[in-house]
PDB file of N, CA and C in Angstrom:
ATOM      1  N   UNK A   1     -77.365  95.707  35.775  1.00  0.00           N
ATOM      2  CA  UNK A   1     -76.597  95.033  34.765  1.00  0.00           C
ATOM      3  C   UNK A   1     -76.320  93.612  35.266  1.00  0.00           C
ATOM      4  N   UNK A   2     -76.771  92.401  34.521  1.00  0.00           N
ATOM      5  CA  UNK A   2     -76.437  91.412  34.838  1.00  0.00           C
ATOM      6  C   UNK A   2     -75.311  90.402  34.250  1.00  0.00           C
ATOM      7  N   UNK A   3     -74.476  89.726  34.403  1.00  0.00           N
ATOM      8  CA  UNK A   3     -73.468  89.271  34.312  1.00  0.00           C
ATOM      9  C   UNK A   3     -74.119  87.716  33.426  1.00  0.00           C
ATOM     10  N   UNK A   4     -73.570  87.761  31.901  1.00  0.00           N
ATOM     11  CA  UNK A   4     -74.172  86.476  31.108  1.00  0.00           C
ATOM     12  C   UNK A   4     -72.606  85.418  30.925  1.00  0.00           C
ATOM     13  N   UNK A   5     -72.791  84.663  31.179  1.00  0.00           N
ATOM     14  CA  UNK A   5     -71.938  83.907  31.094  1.00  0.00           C
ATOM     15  C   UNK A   5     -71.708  83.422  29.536  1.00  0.00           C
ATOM     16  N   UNK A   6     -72.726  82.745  29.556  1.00  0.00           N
ATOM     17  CA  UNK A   6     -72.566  82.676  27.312  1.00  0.00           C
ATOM     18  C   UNK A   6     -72.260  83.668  26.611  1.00  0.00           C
ATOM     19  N   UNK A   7     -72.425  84.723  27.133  1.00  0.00           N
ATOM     20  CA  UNK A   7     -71.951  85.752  26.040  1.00  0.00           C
ATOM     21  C   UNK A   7     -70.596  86.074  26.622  1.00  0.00           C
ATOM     22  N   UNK A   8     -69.783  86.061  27.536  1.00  0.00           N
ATOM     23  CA  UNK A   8     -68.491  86.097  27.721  1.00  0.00           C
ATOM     24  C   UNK A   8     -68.181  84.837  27.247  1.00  0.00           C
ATOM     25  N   UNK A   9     -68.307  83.911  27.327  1.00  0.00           N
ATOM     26  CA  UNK A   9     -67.804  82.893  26.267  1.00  0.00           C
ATOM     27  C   UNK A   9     -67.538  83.143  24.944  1.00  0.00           C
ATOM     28  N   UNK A  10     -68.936  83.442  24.605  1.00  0.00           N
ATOM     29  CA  UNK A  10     -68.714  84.238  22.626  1.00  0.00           C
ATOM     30  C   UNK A  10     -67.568  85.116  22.781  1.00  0.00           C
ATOM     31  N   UNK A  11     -67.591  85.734  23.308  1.00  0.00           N
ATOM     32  CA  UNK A  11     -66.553  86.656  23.335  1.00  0.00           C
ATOM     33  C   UNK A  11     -65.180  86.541  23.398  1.00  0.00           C
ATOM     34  N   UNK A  12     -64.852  85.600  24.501  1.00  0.00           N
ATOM     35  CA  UNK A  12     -63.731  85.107  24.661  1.00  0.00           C
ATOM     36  C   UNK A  12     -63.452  84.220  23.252  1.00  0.00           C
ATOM     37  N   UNK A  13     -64.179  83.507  22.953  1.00  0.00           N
ATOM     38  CA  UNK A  13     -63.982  82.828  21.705  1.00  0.00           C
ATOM     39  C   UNK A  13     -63.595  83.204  20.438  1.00  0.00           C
ATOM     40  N   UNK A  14     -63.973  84.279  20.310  1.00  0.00           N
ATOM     41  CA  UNK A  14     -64.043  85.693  19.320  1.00  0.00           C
ATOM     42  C   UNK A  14     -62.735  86.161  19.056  1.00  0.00           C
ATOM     43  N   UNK A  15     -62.036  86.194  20.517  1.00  0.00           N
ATOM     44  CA  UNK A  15     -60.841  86.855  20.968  1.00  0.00           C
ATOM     45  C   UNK A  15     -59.915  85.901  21.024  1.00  0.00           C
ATOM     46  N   UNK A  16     -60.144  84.457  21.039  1.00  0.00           N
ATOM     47  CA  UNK A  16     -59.150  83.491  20.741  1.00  0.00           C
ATOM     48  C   UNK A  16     -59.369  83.380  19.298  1.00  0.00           C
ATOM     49  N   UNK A  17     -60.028  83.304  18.282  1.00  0.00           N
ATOM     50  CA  UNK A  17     -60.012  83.198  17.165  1.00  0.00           C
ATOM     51  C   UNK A  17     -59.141  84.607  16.298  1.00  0.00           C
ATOM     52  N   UNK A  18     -59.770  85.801  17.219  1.00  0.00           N
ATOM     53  CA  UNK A  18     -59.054  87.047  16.662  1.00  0.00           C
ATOM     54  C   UNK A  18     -57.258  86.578  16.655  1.00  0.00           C
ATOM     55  N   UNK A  19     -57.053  86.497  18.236  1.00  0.00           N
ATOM     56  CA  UNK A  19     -55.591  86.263  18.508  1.00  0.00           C
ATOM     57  C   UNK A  19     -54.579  85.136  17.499  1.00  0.00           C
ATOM     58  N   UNK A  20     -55.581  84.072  17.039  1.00  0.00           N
ATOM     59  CA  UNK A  20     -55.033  83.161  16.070  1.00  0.00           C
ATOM     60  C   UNK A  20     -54.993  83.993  14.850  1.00  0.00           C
ATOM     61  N   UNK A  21     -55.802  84.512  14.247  1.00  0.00           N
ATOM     62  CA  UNK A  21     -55.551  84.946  13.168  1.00  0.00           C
ATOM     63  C   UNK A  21     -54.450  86.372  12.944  1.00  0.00           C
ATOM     64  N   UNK A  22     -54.428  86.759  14.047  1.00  0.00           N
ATOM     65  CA  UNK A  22     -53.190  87.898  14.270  1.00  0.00           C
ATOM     66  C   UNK A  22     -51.561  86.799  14.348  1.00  0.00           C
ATOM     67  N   UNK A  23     -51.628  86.300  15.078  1.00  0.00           N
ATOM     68  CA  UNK A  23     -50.629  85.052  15.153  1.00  0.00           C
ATOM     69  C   UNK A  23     -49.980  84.914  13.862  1.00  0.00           C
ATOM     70  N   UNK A  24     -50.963  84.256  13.123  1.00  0.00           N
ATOM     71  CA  UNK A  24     -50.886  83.931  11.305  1.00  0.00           C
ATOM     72  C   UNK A  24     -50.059  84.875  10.617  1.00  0.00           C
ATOM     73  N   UNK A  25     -50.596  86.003  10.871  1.00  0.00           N
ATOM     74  CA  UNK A  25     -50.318  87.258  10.102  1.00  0.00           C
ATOM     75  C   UNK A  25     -48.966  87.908  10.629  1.00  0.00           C
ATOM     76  N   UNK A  26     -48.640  87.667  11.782  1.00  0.00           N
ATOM     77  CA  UNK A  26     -47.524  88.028  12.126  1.00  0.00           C
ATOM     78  C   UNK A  26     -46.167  87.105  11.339  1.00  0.00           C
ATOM     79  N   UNK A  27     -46.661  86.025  11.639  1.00  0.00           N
ATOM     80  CA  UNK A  27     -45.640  85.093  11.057  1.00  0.00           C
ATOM     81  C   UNK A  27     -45.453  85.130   9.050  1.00  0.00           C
ATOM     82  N   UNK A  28     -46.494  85.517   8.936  1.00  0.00           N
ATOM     83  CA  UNK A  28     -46.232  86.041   7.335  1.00  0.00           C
ATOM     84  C   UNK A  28     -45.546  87.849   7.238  1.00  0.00           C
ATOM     85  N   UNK A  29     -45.467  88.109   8.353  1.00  0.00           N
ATOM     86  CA  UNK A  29     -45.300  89.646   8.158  1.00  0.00           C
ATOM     87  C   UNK A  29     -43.903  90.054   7.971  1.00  0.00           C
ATOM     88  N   UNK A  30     -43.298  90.759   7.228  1.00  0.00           N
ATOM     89  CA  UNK A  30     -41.834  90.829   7.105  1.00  0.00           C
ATOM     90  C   UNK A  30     -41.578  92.700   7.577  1.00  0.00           C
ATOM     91  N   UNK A  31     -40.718  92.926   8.518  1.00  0.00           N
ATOM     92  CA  UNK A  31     -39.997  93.967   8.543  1.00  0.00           C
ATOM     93  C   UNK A  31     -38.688  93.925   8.912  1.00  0.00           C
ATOM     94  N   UNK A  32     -38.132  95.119   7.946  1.00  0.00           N
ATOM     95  CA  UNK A  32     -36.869  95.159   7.599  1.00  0.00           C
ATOM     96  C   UNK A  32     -36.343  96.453   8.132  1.00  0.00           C
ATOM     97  N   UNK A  33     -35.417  96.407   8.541  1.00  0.00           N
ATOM     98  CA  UNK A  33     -34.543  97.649   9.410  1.00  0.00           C
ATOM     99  C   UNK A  33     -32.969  97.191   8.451  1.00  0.00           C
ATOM    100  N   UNK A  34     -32.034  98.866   8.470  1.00  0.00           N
ATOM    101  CA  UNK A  34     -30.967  98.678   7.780  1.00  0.00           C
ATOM    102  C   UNK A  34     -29.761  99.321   8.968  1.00  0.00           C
ATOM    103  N   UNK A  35     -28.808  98.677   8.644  1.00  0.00           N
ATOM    104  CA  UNK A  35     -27.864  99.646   9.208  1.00  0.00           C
ATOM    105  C   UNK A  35     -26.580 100.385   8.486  1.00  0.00           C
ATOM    106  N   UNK A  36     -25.858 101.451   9.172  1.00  0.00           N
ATOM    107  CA  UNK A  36     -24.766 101.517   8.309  1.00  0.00           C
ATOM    108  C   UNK A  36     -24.960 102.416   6.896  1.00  0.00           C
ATOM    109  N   UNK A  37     -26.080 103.113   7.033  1.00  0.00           N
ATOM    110  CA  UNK A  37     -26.273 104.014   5.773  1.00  0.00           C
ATOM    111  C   UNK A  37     -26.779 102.857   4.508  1.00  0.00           C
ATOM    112  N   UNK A  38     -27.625 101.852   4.880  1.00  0.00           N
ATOM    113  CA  UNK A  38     -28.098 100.988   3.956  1.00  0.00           C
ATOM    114  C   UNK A  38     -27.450  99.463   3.867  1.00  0.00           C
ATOM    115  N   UNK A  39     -25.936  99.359   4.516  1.00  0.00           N
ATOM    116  CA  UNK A  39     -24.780  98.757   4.014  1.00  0.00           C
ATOM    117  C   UNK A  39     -25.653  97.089   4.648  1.00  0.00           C
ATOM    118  N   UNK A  40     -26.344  97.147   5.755  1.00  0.00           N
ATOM    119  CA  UNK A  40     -26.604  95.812   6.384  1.00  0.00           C
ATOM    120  C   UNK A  40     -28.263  95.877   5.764  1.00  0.00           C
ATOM    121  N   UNK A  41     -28.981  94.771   5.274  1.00  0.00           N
ATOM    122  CA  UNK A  41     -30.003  94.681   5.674  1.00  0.00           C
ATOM    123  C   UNK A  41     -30.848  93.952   6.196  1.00  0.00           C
ATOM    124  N   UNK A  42     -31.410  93.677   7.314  1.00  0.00           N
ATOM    125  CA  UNK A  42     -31.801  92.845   7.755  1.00  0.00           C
ATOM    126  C   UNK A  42     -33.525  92.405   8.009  1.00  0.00           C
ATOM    127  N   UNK A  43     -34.096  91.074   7.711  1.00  0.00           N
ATOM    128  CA  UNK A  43     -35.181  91.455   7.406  1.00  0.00           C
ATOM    129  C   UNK A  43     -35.766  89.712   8.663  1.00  0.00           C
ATOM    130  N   UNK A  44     -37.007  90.226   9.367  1.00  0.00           N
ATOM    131  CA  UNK A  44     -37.663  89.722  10.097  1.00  0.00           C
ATOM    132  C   UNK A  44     -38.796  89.383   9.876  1.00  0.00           C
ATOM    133  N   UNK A  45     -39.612  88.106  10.717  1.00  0.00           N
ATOM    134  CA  UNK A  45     -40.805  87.938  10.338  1.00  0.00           C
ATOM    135  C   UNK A  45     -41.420  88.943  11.883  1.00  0.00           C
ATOM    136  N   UNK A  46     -42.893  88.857  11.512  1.00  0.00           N
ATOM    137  CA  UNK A  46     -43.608  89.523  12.445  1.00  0.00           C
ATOM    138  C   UNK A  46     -43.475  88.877  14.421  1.00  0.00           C
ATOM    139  N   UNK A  47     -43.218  87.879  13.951  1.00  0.00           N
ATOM    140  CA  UNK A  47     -42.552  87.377  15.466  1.00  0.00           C
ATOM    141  C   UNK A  47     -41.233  87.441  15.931  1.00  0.00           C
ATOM    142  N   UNK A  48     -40.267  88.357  15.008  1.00  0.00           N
ATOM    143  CA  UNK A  48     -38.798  88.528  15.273  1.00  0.00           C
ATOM    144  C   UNK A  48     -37.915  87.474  14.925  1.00  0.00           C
ATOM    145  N   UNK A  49     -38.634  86.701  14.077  1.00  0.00           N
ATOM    146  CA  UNK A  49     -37.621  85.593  13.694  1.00  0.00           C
ATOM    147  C   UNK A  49     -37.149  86.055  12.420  1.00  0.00           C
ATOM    148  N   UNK A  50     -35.448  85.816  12.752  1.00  0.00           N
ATOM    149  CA  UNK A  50     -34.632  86.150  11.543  1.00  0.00           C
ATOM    150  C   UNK A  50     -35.023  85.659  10.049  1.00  0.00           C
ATOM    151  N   UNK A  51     -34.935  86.286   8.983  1.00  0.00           N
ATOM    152  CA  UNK A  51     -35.580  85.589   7.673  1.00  0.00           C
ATOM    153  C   UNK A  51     -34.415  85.808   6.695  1.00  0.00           C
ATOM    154  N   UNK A  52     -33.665  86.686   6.710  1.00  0.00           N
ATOM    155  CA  UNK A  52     -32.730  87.293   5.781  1.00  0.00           C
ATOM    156  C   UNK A  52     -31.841  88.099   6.165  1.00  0.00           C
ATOM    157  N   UNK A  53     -30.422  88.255   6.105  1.00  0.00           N
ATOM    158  CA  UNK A  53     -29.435  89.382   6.081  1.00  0.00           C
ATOM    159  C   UNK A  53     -29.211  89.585   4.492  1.00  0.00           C
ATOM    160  N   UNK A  54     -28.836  91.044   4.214  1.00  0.00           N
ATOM    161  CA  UNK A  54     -28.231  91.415   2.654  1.00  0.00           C
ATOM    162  C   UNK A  54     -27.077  92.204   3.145  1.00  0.00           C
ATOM    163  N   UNK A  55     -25.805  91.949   2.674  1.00  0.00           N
ATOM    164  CA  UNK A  55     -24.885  92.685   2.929  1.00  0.00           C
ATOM    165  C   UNK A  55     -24.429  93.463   1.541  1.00  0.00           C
ATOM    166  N   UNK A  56     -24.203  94.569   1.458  1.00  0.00           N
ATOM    167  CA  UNK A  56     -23.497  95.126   0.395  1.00  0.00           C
ATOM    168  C   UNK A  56     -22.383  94.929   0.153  1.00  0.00           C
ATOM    169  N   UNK A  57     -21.763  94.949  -0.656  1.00  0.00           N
ATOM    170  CA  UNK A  57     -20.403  94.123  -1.231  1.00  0.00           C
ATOM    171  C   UNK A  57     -19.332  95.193  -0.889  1.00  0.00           C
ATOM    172  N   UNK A  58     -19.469  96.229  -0.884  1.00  0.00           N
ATOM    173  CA  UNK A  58     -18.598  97.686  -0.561  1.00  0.00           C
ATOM    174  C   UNK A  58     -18.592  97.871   0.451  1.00  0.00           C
ATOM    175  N   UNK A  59     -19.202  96.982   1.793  1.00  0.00           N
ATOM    176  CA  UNK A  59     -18.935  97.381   3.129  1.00  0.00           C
ATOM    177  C   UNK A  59     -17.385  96.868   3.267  1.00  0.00           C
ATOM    178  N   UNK A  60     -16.860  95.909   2.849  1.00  0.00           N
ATOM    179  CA  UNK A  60     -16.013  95.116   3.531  1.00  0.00           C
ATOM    180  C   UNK A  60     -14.511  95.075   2.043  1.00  0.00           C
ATOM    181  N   UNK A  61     -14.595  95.598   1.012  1.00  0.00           N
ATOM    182  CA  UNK A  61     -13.584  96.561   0.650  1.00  0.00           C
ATOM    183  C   UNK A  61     -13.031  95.406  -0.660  1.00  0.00           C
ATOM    184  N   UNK A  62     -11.953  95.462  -0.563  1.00  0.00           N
ATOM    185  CA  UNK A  62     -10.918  94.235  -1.556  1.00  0.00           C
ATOM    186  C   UNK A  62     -10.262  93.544  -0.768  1.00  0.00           C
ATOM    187  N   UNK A  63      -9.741  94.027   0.479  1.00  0.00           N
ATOM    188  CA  UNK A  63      -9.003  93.049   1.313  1.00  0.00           C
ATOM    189  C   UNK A  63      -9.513  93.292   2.735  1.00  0.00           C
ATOM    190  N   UNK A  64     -10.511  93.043   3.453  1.00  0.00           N
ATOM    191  CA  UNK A  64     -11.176  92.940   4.367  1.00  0.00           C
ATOM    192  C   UNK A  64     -10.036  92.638   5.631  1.00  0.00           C
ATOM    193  N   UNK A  65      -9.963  93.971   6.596  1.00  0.00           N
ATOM    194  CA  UNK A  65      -8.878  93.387   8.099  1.00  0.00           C
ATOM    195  C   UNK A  65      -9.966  93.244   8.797  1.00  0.00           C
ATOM    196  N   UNK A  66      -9.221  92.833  10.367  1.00  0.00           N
ATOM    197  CA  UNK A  66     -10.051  92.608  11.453  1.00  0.00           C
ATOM    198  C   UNK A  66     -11.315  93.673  11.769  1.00  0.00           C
ATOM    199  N   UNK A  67     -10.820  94.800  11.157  1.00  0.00           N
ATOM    200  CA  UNK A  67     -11.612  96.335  11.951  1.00  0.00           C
ATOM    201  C   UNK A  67     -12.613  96.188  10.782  1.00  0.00           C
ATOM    202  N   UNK A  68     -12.159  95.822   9.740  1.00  0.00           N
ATOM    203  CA  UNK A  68     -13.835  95.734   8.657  1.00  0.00           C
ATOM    204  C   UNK A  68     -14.345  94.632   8.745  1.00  0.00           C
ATOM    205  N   UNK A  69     -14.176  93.457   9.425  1.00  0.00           N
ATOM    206  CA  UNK A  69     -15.144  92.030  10.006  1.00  0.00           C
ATOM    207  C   UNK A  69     -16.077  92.648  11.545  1.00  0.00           C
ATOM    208  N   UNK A  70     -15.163  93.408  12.409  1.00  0.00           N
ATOM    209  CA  UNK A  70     -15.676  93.970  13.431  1.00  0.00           C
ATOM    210  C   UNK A  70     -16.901  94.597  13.613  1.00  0.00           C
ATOM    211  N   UNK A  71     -16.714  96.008  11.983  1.00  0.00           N
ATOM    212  CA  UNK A  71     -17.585  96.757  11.733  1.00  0.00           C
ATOM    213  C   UNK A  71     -18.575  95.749  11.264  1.00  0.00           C
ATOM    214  N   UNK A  72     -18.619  95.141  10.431  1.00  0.00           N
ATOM    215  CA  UNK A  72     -19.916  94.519   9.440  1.00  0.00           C
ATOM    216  C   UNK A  72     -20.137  93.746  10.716  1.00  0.00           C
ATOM    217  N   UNK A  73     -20.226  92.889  12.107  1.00  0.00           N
ATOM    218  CA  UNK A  73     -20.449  92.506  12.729  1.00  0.00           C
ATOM    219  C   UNK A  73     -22.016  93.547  13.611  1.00  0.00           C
ATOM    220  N   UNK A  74     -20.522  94.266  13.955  1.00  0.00           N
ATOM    221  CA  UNK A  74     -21.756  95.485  14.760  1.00  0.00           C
ATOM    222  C   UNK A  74     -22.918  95.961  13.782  1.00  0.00           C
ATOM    223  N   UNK A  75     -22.442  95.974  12.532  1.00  0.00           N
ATOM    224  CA  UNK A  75     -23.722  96.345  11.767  1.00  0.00           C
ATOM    225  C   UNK A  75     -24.575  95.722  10.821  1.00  0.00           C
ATOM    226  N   UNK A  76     -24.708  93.964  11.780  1.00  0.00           N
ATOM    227  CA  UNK A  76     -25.823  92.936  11.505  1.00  0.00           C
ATOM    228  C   UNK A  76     -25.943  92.614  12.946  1.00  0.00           C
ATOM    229  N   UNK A  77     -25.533  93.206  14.073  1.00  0.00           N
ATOM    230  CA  UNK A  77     -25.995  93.112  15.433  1.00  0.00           C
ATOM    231  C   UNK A  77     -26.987  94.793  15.201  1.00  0.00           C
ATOM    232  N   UNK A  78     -27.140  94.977  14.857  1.00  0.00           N
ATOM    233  CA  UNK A  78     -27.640  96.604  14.799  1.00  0.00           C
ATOM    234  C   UNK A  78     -29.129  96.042  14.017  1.00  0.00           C
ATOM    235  N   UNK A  79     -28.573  95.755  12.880  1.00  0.00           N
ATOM    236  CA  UNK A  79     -29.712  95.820  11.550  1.00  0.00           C
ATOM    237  C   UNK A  79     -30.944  94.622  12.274  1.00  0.00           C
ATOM    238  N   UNK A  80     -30.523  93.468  13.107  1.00  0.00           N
ATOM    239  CA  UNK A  80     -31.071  92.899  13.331  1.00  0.00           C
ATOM    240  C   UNK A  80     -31.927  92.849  15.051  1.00  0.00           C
ATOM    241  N   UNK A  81     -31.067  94.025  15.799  1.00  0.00           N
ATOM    242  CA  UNK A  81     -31.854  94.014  16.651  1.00  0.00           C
ATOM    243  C   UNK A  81     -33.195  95.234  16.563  1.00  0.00           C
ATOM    244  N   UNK A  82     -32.892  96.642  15.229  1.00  0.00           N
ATOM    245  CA  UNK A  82     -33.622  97.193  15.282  1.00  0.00           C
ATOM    246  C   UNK A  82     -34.670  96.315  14.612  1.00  0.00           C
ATOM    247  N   UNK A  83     -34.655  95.430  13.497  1.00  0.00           N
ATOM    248  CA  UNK A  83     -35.673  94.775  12.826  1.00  0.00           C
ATOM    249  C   UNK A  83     -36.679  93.870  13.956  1.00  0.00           C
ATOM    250  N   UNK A  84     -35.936  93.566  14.930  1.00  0.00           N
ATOM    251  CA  UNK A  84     -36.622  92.491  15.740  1.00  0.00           C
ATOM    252  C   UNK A  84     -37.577  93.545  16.643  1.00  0.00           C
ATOM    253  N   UNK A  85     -37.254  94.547  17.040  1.00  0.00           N
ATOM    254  CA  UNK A  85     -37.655  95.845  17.677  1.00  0.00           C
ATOM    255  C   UNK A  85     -38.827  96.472  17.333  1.00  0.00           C
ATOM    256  N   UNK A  86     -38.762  96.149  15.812  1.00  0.00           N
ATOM    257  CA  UNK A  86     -39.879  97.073  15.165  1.00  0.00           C
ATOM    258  C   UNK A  86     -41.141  95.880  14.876  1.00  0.00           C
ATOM    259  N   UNK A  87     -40.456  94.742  14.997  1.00  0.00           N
ATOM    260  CA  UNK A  87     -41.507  93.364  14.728  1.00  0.00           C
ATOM    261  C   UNK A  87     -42.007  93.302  16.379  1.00  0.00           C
ATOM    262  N   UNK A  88     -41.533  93.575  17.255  1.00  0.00           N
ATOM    263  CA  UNK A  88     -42.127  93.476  19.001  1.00  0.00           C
ATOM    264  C   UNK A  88     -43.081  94.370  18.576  1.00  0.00           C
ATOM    265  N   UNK A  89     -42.886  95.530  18.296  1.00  0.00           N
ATOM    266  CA  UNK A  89     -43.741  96.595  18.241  1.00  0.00           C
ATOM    267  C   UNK A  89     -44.992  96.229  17.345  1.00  0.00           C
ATOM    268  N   UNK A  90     -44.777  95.658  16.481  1.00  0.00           N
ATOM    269  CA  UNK A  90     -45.843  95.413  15.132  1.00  0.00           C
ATOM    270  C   UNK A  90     -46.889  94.521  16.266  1.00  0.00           C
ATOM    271  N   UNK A  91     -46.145  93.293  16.459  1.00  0.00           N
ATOM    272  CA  UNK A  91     -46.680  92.241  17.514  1.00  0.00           C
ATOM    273  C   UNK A  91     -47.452  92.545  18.574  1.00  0.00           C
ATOM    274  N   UNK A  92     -47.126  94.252  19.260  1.00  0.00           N
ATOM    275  CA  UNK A  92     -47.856  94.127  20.476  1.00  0.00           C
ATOM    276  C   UNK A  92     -49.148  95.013  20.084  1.00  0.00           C
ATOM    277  N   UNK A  93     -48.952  95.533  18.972  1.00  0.00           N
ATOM    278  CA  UNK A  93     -50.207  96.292  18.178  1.00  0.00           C
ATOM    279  C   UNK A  93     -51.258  95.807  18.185  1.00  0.00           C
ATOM    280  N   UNK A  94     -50.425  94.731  16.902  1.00  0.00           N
ATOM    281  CA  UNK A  94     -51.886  93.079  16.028  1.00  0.00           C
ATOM    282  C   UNK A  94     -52.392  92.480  17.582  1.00  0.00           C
ATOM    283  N   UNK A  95     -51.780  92.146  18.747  1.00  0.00           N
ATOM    284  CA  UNK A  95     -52.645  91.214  20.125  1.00  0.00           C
ATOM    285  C   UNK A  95     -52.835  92.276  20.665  1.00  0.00           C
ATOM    286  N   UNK A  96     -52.886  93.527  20.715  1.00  0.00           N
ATOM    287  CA  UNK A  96     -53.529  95.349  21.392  1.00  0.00           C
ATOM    288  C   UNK A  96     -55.409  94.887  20.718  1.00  0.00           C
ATOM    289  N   UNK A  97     -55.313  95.190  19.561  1.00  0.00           N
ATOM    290  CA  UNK A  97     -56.089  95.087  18.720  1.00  0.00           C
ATOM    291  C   UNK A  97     -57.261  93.511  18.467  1.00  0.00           C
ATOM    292  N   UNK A  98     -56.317  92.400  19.008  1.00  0.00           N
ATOM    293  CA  UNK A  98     -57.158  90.820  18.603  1.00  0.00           C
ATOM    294  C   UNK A  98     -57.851  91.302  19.800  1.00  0.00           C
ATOM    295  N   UNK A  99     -57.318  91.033  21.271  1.00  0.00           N
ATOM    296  CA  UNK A  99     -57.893  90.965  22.408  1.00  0.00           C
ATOM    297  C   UNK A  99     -58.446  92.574  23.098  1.00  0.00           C
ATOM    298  N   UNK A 100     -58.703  93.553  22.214  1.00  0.00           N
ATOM    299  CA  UNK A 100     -60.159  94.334  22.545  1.00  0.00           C
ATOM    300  C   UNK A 100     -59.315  95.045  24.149  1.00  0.00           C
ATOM    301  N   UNK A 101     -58.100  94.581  24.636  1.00  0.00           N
ATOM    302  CA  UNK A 101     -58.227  95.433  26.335  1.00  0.00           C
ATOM    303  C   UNK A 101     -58.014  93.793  27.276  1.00  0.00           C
ATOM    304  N   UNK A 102     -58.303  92.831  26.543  1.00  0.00           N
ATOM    305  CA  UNK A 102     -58.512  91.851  27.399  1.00  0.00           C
ATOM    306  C   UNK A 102     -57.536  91.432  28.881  1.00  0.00           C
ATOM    307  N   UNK A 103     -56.363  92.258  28.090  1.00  0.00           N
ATOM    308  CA  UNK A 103     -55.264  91.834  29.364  1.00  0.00           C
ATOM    309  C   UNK A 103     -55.469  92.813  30.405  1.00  0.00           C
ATOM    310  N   UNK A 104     -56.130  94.065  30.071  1.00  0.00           N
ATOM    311  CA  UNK A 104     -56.263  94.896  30.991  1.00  0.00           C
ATOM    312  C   UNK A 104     -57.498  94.795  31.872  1.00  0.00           C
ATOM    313  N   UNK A 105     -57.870  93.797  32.226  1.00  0.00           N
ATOM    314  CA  UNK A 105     -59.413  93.565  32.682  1.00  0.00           C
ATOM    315  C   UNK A 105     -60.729  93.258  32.391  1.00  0.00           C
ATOM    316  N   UNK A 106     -60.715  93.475  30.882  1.00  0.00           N
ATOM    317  CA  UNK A 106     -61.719  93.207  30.177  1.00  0.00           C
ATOM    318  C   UNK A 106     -62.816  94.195  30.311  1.00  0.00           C
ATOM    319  N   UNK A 107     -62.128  95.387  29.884  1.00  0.00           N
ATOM    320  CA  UNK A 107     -62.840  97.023  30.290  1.00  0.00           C
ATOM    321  C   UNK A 107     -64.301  96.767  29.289  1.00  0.00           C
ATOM    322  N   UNK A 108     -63.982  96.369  28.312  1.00  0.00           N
ATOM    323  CA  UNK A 108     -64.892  96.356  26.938  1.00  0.00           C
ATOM    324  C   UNK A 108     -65.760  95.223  26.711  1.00  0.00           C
ATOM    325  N   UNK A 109     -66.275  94.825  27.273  1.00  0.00           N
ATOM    326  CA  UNK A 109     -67.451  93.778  27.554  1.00  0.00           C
ATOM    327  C   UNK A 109     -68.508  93.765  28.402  1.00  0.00           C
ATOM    328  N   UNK A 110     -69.417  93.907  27.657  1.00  0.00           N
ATOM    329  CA  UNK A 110     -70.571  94.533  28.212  1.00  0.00           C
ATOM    330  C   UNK A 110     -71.588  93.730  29.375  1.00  0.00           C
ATOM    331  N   UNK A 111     -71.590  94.259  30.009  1.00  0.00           N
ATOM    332  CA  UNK A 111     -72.360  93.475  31.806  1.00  0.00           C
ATOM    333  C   UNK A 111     -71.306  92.788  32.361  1.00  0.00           C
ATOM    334  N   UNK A 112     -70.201  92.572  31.776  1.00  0.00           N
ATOM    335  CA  UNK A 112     -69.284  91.806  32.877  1.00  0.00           C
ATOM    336  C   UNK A 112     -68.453  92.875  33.807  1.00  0.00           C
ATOM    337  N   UNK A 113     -69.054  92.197  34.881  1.00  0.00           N
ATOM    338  CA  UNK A 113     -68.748  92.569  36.378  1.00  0.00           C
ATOM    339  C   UNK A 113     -67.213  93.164  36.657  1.00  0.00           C
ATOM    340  N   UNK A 114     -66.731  93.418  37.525  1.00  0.00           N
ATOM    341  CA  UNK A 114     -65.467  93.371  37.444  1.00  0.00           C
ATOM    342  C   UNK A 114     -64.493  92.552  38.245  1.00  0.00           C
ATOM    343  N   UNK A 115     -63.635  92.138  37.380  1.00  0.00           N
ATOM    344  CA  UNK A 115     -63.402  90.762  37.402  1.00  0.00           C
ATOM    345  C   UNK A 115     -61.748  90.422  38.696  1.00  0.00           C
ATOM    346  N   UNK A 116     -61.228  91.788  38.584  1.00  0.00           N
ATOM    347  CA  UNK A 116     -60.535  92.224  40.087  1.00  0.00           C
ATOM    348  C   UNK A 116     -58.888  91.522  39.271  1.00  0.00           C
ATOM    349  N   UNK A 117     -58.704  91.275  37.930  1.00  0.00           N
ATOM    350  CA  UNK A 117     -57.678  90.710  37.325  1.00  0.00           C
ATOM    351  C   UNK A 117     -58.048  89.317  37.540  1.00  0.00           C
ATOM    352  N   UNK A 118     -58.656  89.006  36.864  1.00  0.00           N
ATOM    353  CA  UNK A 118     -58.636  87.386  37.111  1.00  0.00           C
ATOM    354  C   UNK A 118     -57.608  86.718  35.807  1.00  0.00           C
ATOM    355  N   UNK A 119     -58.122  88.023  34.763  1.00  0.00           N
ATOM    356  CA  UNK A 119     -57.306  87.536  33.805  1.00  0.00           C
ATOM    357  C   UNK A 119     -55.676  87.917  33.492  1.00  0.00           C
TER     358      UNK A 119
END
C-alpha cells in the first residue's frame, strides 16, 4: 500500500468543505428544550447560541414575590442549559459525520500510513 499525497489532499479538502457546510447548518439549526412542565421555553441555534426564551404568563401569578422571580429564574437557567446541551450534542454528531473519524487518526482513508496523531 502506498501512501498518495494528492489524494489525501482531496480528501482533506472534501472534509474541510464537508465541515463548512455542517458549520452552516448548525447555525440555521434550532433546538428547543422546556422547563417547568412547559412553563419556560427556551430555544437555541445549533451552536448553542441563545435565539429565544417564551415564558408562560401563569408561571409568575397576579402578584409575583421574590420565590416566583427565583423560580422562573431557575427555570430559564434549566430551559437554557438543557437546550444548549442538546445543540453540543447535535454539533458533535454534524463534525462526527463532516470529518469521516478524522480526529481520531484518520482510520478511513485509504493507503494512508499511520500517521501516529499528527492530527
Amino acid at each position: 500500500m502506498s501512501f498518495n499525497v494528492n489524494r489525501l489532499l482531496k480528501q482533506l479538502e472534501k472534509v474541510q468543505g464537508d465541515m463548512a457546510r455542517a458549520q452552516e447548518e448548525l447555525r440555521q439549526k434550532r433546538v428547543e428544550a422546556t422547563a417547568g412542565g412547559g412553563a419556560v421555553t427556551a430555544v437555541v441555534d445549533g451552536t448553542g447560541v441563545l435565539q429565544s426564551v417564551r415564558i408562560q404568563r401563569e408561571v409568575l401569578g397576579d402578584q409575583p414575590g421574590e420565590a416566583e422571580l427565583e423560580m422562573l429564574q431557575d427555570l430559564i437557567v434549566a430551559a437554557v442549559g438543557e437546550a444548549q446541551r442538546q445543540a453540543r450534542e447535535a454539533a458533535a454528531q454534524e463534525m462526527a459525520k463532516a470529518t469521516g473519524g478524522l480526529a481520531g487518526g484518520l482510520p478511513n482513508l485509504p493507503g494512508l500510513p499511520d500517521l501516529g496523531g499528527l492530527f
